[in-house]
N, C-alpha and C. Protein backbone atom coordinates (compact mmCIF):
# COMPACT_ATOMS: atom_id res chain seq x y z
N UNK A 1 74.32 -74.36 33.24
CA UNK A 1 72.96 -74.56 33.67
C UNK A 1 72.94 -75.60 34.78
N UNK A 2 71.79 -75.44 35.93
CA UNK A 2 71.87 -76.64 36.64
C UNK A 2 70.99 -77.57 36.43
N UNK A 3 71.17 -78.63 37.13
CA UNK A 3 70.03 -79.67 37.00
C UNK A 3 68.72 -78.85 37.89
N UNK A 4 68.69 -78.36 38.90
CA UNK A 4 67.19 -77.38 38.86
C UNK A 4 66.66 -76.99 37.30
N UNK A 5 67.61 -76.34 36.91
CA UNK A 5 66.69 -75.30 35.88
C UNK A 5 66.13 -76.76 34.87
N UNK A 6 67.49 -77.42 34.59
CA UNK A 6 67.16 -78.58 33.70
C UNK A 6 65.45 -79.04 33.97
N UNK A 7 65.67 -79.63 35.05
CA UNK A 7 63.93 -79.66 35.35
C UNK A 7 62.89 -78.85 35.37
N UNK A 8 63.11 -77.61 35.48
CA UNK A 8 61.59 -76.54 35.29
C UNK A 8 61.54 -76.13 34.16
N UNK A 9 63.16 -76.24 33.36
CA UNK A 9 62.71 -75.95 31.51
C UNK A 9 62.04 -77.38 30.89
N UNK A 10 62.61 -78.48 31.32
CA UNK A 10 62.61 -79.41 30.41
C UNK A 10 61.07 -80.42 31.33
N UNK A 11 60.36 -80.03 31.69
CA UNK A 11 59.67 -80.44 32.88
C UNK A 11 59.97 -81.81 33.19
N UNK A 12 60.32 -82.19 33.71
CA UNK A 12 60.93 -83.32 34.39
C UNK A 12 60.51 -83.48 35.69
N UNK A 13 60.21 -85.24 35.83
CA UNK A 13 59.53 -85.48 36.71
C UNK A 13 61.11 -86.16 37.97
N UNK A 14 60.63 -85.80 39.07
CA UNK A 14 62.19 -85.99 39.79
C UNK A 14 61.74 -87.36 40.48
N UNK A 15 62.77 -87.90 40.32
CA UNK A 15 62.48 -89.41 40.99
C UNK A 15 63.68 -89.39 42.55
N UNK A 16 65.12 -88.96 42.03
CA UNK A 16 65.77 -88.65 43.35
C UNK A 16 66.39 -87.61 42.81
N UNK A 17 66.53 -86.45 43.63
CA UNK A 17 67.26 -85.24 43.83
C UNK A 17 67.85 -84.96 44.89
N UNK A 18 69.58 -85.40 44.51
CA UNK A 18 70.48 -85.22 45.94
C UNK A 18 71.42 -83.67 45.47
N UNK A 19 71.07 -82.86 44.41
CA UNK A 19 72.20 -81.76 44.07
C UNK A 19 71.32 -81.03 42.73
N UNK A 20 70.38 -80.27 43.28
CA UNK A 20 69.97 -79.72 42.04
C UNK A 20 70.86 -78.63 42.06
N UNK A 21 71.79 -78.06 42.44
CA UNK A 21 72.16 -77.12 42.36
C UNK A 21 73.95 -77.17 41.22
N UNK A 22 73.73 -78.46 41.07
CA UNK A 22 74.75 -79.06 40.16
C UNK A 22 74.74 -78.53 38.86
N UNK A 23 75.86 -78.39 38.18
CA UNK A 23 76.08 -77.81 37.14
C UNK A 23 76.29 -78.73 35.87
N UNK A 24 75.30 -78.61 35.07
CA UNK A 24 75.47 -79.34 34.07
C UNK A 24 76.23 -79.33 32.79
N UNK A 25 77.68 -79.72 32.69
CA UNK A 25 78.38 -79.51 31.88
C UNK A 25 77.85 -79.76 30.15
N UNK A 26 77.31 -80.72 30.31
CA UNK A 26 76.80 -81.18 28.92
C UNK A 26 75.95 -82.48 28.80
N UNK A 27 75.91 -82.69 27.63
CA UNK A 27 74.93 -83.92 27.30
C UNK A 27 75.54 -85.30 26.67
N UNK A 28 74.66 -86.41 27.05
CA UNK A 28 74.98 -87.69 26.24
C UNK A 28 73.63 -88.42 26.15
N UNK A 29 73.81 -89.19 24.91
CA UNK A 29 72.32 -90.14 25.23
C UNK A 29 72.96 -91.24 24.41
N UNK A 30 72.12 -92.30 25.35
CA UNK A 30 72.87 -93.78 24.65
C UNK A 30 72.46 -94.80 25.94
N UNK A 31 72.47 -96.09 25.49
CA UNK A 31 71.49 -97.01 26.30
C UNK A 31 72.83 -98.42 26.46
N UNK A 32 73.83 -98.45 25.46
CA UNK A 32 74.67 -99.45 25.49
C UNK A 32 75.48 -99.35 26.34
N UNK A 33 75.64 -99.33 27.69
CA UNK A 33 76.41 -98.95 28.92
C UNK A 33 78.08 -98.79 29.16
N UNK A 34 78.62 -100.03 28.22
CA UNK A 34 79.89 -99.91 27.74
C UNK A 34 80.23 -98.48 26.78
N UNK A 35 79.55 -98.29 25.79
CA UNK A 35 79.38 -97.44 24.86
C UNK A 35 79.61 -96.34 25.88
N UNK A 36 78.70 -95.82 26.39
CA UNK A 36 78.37 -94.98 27.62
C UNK A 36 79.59 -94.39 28.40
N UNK A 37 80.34 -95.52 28.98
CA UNK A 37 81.64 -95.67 29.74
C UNK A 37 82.59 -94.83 28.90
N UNK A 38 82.52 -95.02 27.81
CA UNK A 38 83.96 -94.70 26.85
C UNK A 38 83.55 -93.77 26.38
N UNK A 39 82.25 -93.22 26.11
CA UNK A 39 82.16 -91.79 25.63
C UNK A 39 82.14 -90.37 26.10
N UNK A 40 81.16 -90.81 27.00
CA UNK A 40 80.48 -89.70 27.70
C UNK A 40 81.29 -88.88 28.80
N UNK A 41 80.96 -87.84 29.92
CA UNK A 41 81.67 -86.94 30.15
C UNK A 41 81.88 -86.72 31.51
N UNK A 42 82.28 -86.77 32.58
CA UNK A 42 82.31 -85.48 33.88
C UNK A 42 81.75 -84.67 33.41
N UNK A 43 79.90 -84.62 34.48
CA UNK A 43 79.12 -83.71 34.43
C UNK A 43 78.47 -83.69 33.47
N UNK A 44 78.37 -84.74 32.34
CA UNK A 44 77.07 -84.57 31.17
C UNK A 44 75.72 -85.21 32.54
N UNK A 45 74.99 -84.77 31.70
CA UNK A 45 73.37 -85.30 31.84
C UNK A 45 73.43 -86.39 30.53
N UNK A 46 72.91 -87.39 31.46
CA UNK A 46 73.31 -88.87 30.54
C UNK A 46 71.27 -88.87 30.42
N UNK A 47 70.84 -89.35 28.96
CA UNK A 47 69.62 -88.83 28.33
C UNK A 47 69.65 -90.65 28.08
N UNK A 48 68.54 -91.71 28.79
CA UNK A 48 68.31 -93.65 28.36
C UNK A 48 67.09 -93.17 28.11
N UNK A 49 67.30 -94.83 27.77
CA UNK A 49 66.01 -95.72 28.34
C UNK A 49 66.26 -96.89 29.20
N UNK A 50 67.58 -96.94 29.45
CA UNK A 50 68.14 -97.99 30.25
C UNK A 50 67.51 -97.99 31.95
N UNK A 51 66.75 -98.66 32.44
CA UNK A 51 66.14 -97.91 33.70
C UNK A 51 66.55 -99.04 34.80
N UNK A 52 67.61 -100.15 34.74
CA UNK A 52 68.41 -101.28 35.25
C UNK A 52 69.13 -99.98 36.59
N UNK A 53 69.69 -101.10 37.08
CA UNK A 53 70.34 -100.61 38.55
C UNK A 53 71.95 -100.07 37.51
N UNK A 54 72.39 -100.94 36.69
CA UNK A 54 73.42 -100.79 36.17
C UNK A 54 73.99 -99.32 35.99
N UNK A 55 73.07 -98.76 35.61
CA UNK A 55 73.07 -97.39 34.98
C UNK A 55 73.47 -96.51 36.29
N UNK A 56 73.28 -96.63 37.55
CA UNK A 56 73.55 -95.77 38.27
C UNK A 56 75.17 -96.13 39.16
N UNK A 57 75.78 -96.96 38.49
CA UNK A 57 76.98 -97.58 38.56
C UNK A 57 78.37 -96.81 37.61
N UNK A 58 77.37 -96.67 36.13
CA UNK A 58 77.87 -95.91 35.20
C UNK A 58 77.93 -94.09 35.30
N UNK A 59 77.15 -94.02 36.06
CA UNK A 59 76.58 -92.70 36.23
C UNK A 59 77.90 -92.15 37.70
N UNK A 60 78.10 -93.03 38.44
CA UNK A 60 79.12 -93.23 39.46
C UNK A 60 80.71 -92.90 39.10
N UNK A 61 80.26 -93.62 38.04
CA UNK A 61 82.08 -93.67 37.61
C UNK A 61 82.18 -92.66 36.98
N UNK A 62 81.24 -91.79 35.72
CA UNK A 62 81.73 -91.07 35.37
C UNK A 62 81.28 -89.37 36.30
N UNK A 63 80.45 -89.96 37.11
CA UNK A 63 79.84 -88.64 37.80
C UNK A 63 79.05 -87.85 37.13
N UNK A 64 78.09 -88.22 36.32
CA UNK A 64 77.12 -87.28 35.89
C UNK A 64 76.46 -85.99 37.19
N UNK A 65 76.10 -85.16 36.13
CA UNK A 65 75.34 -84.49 37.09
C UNK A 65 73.98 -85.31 37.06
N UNK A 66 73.51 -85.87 36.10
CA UNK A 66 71.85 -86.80 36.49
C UNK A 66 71.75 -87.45 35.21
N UNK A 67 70.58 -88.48 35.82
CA UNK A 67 70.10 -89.60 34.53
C UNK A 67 69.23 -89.07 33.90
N UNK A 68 68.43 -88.67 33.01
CA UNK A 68 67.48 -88.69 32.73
C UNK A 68 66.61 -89.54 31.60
N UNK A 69 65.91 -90.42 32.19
CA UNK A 69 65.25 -91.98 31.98
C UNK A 69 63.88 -91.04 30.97
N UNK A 70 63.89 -91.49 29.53
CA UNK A 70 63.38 -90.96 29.08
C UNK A 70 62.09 -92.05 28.35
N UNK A 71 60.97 -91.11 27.67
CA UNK A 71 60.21 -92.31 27.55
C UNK A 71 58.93 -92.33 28.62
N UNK A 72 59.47 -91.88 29.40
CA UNK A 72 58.62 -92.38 30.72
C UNK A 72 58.76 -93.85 31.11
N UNK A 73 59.79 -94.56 30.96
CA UNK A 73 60.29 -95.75 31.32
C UNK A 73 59.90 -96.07 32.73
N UNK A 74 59.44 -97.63 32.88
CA UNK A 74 59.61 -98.00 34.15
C UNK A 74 60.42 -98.10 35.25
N UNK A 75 60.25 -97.84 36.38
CA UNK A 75 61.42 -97.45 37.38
C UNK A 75 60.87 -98.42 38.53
N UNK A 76 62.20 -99.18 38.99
CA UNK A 76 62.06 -100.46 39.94
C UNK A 76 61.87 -99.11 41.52
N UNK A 77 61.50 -99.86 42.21
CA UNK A 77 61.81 -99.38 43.56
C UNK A 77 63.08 -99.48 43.97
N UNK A 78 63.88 -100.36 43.49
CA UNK A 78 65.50 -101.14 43.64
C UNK A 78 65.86 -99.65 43.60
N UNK A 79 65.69 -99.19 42.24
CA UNK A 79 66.52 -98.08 41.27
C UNK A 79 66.39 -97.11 42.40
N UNK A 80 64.93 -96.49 42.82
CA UNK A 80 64.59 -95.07 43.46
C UNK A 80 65.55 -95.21 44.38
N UNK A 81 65.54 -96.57 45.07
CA UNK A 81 66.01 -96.83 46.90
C UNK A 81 68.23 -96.71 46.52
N UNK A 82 68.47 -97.17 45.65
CA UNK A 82 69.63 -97.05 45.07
C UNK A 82 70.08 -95.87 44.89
N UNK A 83 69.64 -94.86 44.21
CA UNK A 83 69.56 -93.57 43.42
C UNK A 83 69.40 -92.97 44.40
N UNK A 84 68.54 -92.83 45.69
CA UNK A 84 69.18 -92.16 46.77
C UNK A 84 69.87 -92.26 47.82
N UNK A 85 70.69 -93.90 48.25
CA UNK A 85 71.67 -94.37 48.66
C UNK A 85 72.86 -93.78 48.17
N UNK A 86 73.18 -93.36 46.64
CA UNK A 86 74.41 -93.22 45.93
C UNK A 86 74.59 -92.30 45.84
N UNK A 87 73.02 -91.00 45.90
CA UNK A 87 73.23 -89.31 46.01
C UNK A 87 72.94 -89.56 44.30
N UNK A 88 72.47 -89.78 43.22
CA UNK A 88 72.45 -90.00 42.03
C UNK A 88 71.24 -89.10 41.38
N UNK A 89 71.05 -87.50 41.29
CA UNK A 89 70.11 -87.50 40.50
C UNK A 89 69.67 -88.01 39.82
N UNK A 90 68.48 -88.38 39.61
CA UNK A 90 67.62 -88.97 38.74
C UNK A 90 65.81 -88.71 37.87
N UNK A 91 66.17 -88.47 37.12
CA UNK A 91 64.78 -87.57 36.73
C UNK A 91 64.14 -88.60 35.28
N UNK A 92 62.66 -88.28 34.96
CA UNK A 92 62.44 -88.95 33.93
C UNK A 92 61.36 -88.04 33.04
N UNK A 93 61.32 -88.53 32.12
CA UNK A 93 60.56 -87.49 31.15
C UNK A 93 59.26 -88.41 30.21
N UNK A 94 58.38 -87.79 29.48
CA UNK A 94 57.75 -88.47 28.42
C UNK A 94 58.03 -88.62 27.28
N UNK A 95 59.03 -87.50 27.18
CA UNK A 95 59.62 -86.99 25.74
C UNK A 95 60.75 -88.23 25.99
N UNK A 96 60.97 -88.61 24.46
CA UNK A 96 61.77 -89.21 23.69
C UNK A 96 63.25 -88.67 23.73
N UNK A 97 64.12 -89.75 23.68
CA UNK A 97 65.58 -89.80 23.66
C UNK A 97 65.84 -88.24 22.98
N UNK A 98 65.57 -88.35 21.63
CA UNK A 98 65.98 -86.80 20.36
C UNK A 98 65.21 -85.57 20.70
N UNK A 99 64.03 -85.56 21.41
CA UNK A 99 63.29 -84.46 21.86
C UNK A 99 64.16 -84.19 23.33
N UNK A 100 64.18 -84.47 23.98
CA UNK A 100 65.47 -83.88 24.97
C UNK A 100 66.39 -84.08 24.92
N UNK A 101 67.45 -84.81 23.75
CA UNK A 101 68.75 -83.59 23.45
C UNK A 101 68.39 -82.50 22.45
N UNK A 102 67.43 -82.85 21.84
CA UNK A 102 67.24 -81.20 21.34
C UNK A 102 67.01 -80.17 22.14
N UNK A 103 66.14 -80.41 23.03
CA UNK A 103 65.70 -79.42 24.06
C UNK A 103 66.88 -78.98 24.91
N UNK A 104 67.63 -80.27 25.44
CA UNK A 104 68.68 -79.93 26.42
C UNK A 104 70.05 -78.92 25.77
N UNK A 105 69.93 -79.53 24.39
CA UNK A 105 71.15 -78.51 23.58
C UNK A 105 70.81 -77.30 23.48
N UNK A 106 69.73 -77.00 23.81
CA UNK A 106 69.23 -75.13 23.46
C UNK A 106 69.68 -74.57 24.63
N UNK A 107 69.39 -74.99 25.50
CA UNK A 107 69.60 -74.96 26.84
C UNK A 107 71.20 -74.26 27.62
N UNK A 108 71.90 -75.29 26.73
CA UNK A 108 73.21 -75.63 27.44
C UNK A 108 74.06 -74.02 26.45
């Protein structure tokens, strides 16, 4: 699936979109950034609430296909202006951390 579809199934609001046409291997959700580092995947869609610059550092190293900042969390201008400096999809939702990996696991 790509991060396009990700967003017109899961309605998602796009904050930066440098690759919707990216393929989304899979999922992670988790806010402890170290945690994050050591788990997660090449090409998951990484599911916070972490909405820090940090996160798009983590998102770097492991190369997600996108963040998705859930919650409807606050988003710095830092983050937007960052997130499209780095090419970093980035999308955010209202739904809760467990309501989009449920949603995203049907999906995938």
């Amino acid at each position: 699936m790509t991060v396009n579809k990700a967003i017109n199934s899961l309605s998602l609001e796009i904050i930066n979109l440098t690759d919707g046409d990216r393929n989304i291997d899979g999922g992670y959700t988790g806010d402890l950034l170290s945690w994050v580092m050591g788990k997660a995947f090449y090409g998951d869609a990484w599911i916070t609430i972490m909405s820090n610059v940090n996160i798009l550092a983590v998102s770097s190293l492991l190369d997600f296909s996108c963040i998705i900042l859930a919650e409807n969390v606050e988003i710095s201008d830092e983050l937007k202006a960052m997130a499209a400096q780095k090419g970093i999809n980035l999308l955010r939702s209202e739904k809760s951390s467990y309501t989009l990996c449920t949603e995203l696991g049907k999906l995938l």
